[in-house]
PDB file of N, CA and C in Angstrom:
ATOM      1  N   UNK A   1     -33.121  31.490 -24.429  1.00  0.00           N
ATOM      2  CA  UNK A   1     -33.044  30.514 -25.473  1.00  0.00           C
ATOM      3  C   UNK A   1     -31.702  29.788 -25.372  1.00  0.00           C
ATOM      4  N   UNK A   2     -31.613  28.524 -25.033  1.00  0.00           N
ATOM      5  CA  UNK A   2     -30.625  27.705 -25.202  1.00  0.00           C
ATOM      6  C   UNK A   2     -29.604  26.794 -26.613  1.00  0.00           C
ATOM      7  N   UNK A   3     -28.875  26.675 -26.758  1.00  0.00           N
ATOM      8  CA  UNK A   3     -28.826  26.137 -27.951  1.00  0.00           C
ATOM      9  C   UNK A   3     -28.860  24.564 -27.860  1.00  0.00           C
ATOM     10  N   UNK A   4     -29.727  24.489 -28.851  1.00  0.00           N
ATOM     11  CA  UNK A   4     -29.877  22.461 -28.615  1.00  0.00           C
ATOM     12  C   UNK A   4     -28.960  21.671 -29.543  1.00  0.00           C
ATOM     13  N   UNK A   5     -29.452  20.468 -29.973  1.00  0.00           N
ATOM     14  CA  UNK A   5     -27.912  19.578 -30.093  1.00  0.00           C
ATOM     15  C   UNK A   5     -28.067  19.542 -31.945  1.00  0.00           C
ATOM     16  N   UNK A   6     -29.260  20.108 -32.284  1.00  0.00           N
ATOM     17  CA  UNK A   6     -29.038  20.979 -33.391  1.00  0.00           C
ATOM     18  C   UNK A   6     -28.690  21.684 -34.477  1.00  0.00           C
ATOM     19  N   UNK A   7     -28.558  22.583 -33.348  1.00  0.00           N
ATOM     20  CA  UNK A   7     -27.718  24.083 -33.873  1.00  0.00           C
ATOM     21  C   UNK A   7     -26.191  23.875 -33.535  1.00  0.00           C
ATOM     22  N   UNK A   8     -25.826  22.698 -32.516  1.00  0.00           N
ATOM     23  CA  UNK A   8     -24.653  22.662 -32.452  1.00  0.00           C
ATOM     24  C   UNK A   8     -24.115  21.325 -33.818  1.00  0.00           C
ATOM     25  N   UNK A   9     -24.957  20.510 -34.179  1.00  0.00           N
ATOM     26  CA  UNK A   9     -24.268  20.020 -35.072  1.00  0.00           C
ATOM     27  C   UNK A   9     -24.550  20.538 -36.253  1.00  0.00           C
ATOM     28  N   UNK A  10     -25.255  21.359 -36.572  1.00  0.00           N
ATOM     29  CA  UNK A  10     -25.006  22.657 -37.868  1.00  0.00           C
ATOM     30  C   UNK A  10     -23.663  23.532 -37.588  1.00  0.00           C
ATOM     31  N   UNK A  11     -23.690  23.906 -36.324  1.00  0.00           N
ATOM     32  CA  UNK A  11     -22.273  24.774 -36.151  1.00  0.00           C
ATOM     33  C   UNK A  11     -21.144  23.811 -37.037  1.00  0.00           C
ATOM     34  N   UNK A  12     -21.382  23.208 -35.839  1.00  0.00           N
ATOM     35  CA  UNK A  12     -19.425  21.991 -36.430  1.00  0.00           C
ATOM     36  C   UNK A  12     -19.544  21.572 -37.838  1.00  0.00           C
ATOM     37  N   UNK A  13     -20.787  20.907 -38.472  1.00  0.00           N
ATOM     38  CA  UNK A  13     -20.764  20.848 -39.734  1.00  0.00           C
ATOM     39  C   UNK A  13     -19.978  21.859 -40.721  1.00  0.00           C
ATOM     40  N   UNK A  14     -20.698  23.329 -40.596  1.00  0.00           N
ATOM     41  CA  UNK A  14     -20.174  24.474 -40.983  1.00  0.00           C
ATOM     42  C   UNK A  14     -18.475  24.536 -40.906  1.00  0.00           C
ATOM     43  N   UNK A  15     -18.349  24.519 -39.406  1.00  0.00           N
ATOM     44  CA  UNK A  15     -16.586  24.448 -39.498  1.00  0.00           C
ATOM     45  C   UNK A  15     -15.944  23.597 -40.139  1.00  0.00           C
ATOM     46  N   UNK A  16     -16.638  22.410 -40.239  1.00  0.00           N
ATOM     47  CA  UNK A  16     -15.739  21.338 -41.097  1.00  0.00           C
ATOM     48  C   UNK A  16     -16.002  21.632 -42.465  1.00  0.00           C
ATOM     49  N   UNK A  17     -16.958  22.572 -42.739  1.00  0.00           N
ATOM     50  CA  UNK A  17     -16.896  22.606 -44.317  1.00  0.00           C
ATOM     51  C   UNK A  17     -16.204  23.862 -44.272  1.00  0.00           C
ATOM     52  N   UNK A  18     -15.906  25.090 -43.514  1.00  0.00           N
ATOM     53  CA  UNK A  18     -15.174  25.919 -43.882  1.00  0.00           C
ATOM     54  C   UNK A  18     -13.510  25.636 -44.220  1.00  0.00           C
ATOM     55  N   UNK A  19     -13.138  24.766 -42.990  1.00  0.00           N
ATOM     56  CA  UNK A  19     -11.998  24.887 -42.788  1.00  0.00           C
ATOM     57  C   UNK A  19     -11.250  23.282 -43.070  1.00  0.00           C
ATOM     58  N   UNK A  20     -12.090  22.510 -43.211  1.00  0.00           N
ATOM     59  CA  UNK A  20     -11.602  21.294 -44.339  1.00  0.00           C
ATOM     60  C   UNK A  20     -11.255  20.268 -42.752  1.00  0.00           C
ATOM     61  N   UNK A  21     -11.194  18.649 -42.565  1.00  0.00           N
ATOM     62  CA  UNK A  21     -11.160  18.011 -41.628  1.00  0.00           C
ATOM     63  C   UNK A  21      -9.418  18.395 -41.717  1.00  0.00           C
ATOM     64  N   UNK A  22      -8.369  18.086 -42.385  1.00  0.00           N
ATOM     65  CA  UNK A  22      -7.482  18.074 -42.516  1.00  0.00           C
ATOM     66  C   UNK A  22      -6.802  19.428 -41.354  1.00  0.00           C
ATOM     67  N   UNK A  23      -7.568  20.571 -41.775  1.00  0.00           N
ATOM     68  CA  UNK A  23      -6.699  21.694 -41.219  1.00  0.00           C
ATOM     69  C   UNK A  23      -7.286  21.766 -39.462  1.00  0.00           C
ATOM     70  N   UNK A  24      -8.447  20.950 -39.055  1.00  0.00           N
ATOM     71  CA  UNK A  24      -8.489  21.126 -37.634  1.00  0.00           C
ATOM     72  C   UNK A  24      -8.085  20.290 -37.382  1.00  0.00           C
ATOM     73  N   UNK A  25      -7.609  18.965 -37.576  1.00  0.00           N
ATOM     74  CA  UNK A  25      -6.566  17.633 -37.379  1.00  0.00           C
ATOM     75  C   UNK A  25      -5.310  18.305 -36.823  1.00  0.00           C
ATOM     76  N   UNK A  26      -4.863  19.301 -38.125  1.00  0.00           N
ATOM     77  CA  UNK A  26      -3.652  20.140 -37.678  1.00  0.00           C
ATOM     78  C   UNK A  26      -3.548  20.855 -36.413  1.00  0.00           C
ATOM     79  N   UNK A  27      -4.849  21.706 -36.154  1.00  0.00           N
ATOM     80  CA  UNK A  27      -4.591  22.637 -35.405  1.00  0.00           C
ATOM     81  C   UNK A  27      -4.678  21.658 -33.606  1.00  0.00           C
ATOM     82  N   UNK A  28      -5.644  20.469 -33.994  1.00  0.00           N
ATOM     83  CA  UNK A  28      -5.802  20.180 -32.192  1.00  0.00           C
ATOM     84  C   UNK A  28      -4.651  19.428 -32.407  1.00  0.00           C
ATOM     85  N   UNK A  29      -3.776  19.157 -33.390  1.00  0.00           N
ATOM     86  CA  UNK A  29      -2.165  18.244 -32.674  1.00  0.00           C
ATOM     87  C   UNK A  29      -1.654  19.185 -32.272  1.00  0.00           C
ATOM     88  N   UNK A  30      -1.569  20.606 -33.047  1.00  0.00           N
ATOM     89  CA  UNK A  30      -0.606  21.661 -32.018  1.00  0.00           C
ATOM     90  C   UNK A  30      -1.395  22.334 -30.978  1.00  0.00           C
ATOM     91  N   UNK A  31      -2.534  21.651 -30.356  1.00  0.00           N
ATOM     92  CA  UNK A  31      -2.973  22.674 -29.328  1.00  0.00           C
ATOM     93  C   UNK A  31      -2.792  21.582 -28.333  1.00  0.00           C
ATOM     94  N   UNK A  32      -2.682  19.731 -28.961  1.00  0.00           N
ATOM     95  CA  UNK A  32      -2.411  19.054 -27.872  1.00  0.00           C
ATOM     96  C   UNK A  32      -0.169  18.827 -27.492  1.00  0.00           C
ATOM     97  N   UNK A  33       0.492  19.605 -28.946  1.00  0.00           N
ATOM     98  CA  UNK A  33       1.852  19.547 -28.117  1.00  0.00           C
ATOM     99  C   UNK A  33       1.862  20.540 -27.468  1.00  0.00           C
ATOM    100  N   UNK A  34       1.247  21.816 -27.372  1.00  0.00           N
ATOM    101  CA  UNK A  34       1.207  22.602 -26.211  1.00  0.00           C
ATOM    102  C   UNK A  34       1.066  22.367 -25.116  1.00  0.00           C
ATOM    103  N   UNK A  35      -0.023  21.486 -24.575  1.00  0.00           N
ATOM    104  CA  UNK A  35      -0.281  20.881 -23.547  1.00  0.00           C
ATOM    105  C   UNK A  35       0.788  19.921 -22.959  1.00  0.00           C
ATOM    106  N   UNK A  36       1.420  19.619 -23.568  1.00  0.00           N
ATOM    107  CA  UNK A  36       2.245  18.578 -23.378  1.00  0.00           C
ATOM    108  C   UNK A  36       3.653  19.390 -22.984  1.00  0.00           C
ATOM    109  N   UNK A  37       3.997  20.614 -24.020  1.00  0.00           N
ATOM    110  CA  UNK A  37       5.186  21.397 -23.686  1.00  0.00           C
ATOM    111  C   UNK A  37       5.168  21.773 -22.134  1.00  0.00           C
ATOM    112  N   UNK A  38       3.578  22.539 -21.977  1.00  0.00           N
ATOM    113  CA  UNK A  38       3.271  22.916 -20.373  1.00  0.00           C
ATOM    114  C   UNK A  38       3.487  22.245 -19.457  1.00  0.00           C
ATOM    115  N   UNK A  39       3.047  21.306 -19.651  1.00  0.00           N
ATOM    116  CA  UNK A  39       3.097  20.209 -18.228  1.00  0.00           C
ATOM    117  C   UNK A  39       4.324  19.672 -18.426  1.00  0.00           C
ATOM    118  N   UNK A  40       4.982  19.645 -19.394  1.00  0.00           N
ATOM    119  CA  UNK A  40       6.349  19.336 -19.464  1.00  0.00           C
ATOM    120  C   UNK A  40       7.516  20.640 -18.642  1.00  0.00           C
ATOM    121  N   UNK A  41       7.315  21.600 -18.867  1.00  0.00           N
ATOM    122  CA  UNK A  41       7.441  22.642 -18.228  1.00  0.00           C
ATOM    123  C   UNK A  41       6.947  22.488 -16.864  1.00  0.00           C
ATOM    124  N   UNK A  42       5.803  22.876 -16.190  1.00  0.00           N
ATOM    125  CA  UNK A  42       6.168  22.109 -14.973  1.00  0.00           C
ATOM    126  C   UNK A  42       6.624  21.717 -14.306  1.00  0.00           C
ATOM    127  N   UNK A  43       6.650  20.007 -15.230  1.00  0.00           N
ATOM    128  CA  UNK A  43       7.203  19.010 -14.149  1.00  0.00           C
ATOM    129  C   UNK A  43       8.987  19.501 -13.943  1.00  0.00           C
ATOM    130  N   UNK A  44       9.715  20.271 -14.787  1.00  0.00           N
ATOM    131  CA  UNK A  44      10.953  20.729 -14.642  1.00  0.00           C
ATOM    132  C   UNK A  44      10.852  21.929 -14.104  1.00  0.00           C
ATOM    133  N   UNK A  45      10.224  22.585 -13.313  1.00  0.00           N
ATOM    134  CA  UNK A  45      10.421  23.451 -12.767  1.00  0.00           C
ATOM    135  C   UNK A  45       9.978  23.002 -11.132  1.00  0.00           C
ATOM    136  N   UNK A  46       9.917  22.018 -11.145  1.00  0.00           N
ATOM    137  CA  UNK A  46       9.100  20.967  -9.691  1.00  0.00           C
ATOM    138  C   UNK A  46      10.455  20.841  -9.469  1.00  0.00           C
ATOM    139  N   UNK A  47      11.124  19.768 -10.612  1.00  0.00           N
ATOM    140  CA  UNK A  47      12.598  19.227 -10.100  1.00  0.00           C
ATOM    141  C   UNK A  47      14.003  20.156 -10.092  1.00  0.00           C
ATOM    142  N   UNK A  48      13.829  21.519 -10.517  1.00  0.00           N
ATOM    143  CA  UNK A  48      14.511  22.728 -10.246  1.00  0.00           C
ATOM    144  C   UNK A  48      14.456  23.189  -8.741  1.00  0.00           C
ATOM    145  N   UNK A  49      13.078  23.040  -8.585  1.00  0.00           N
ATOM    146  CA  UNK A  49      13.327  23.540  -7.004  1.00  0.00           C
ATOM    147  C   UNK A  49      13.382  22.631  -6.473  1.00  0.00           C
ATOM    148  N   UNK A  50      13.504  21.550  -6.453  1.00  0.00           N
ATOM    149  CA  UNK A  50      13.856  20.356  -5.486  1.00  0.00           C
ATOM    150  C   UNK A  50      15.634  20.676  -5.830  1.00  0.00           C
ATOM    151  N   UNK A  51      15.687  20.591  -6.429  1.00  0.00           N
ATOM    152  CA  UNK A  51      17.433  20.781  -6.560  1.00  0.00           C
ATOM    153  C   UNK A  51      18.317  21.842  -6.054  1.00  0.00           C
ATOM    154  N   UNK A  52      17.726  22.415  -6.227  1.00  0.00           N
ATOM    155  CA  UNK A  52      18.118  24.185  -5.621  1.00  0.00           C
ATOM    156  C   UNK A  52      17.802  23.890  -3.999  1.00  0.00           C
ATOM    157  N   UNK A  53      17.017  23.426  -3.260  1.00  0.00           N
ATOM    158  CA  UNK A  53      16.783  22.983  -1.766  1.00  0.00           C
ATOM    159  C   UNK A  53      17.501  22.190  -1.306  1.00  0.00           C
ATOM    160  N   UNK A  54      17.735  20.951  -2.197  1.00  0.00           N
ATOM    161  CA  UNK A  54      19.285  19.923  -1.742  1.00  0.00           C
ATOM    162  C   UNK A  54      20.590  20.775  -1.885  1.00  0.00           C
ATOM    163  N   UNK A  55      20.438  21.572  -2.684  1.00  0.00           N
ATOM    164  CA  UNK A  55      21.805  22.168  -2.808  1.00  0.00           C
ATOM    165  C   UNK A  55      22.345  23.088  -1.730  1.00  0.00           C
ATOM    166  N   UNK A  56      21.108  23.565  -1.068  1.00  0.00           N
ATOM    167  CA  UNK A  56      21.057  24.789  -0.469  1.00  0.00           C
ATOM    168  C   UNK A  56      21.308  24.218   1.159  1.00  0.00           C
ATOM    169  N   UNK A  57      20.784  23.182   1.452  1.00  0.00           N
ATOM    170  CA  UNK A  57      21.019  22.294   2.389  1.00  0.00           C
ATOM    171  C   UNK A  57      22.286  21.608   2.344  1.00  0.00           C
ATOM    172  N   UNK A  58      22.725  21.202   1.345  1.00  0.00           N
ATOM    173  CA  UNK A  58      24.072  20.523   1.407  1.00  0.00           C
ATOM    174  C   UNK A  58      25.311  21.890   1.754  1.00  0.00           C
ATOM    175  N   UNK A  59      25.058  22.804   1.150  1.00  0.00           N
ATOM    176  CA  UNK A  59      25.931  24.122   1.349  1.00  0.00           C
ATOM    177  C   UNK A  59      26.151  24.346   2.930  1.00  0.00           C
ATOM    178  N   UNK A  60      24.590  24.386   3.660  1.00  0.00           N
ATOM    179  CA  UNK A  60      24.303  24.941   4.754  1.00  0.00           C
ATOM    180  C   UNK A  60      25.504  23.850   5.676  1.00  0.00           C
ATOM    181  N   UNK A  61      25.442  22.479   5.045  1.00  0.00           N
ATOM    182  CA  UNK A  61      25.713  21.377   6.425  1.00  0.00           C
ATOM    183  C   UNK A  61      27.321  21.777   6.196  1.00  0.00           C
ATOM    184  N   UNK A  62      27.672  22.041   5.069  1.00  0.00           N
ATOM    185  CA  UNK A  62      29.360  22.055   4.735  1.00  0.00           C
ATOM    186  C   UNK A  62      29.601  23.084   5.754  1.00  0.00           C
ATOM    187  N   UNK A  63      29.344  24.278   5.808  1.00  0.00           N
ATOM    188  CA  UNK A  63      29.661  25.629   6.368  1.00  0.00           C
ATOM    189  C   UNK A  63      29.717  25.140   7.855  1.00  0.00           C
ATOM    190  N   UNK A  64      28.590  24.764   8.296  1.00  0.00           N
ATOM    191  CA  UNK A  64      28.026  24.106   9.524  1.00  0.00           C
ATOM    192  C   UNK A  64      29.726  23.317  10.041  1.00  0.00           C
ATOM    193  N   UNK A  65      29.988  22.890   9.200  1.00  0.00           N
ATOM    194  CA  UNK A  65      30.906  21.449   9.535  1.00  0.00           C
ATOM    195  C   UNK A  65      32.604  22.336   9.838  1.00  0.00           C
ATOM    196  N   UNK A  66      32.667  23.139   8.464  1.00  0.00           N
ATOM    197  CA  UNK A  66      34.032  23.745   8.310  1.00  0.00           C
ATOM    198  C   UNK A  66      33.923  24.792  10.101  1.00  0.00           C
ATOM    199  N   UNK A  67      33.147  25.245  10.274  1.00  0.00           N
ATOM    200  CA  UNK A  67      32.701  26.065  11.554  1.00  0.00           C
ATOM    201  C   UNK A  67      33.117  25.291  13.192  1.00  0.00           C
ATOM    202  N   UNK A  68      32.420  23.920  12.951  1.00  0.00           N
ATOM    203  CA  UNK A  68      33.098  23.097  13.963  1.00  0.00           C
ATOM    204  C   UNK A  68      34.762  22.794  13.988  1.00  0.00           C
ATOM    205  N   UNK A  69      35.463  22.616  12.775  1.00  0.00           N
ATOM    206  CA  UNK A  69      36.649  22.058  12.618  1.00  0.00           C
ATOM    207  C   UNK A  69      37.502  23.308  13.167  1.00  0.00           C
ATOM    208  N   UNK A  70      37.423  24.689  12.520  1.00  0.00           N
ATOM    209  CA  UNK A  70      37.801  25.742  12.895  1.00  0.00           C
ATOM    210  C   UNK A  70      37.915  25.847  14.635  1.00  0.00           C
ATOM    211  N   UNK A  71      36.777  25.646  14.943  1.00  0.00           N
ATOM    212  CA  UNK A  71      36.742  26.347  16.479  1.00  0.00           C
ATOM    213  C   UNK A  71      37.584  25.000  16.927  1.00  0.00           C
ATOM    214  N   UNK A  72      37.848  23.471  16.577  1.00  0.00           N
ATOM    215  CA  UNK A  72      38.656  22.613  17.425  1.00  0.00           C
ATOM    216  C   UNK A  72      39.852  23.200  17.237  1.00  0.00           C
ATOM    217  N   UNK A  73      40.153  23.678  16.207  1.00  0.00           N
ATOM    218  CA  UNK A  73      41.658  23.824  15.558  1.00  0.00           C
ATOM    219  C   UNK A  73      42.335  25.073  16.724  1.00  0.00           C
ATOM    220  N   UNK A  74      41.189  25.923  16.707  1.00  0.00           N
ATOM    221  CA  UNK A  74      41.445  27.040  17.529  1.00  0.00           C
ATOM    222  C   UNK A  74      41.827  27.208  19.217  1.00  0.00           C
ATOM    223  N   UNK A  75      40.702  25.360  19.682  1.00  0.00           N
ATOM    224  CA  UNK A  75      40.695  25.406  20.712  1.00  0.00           C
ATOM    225  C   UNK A  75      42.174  24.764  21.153  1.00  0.00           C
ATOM    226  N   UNK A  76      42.800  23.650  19.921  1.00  0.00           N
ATOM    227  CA  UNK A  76      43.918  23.189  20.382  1.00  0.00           C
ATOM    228  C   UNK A  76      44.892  24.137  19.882  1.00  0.00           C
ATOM    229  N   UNK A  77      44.844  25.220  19.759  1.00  0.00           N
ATOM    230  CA  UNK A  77      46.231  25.842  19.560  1.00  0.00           C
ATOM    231  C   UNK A  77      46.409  26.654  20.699  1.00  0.00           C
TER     232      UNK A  77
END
């Protein structure tokens, strides 16, 4: 037995008379700033690791560099 289109608009009827239009207005704005916190979350944890990889690369080339200067310094003394 399937439910037809019905029993589903008796359902929602029901909810809107239990719980008043006002208080599910409320509840899907805070289930849509959630959504919004998440993907907001996310997208800053995308540009965390992009940052942490430039950083990690810029570190690598410094070391890289101080390593060359050393061994000239060494070779002309």
């Amino acid at each position: 037995m399937s439910i037809g289109p019905w029993q589903i608009i008796i359902i929602v009827l029901l909810v809107v008379l239990l719980f008043g239009r006002g208080k599910i207005s409320e509840l899907m704005g805070d289930v849509a700033k959630g959504i919004k916190s998440f993907k907001k979350g996310l997208a800053d944890d995308e540009v965390a690791a992009d940052d942490t990889s430039k950083t990690i690369e810029h570190e690598a080339t410094e070391a890289a560099e101080k390593a060359k200067e050393t061994v000239k310094e060494k070779a002309n003394s």
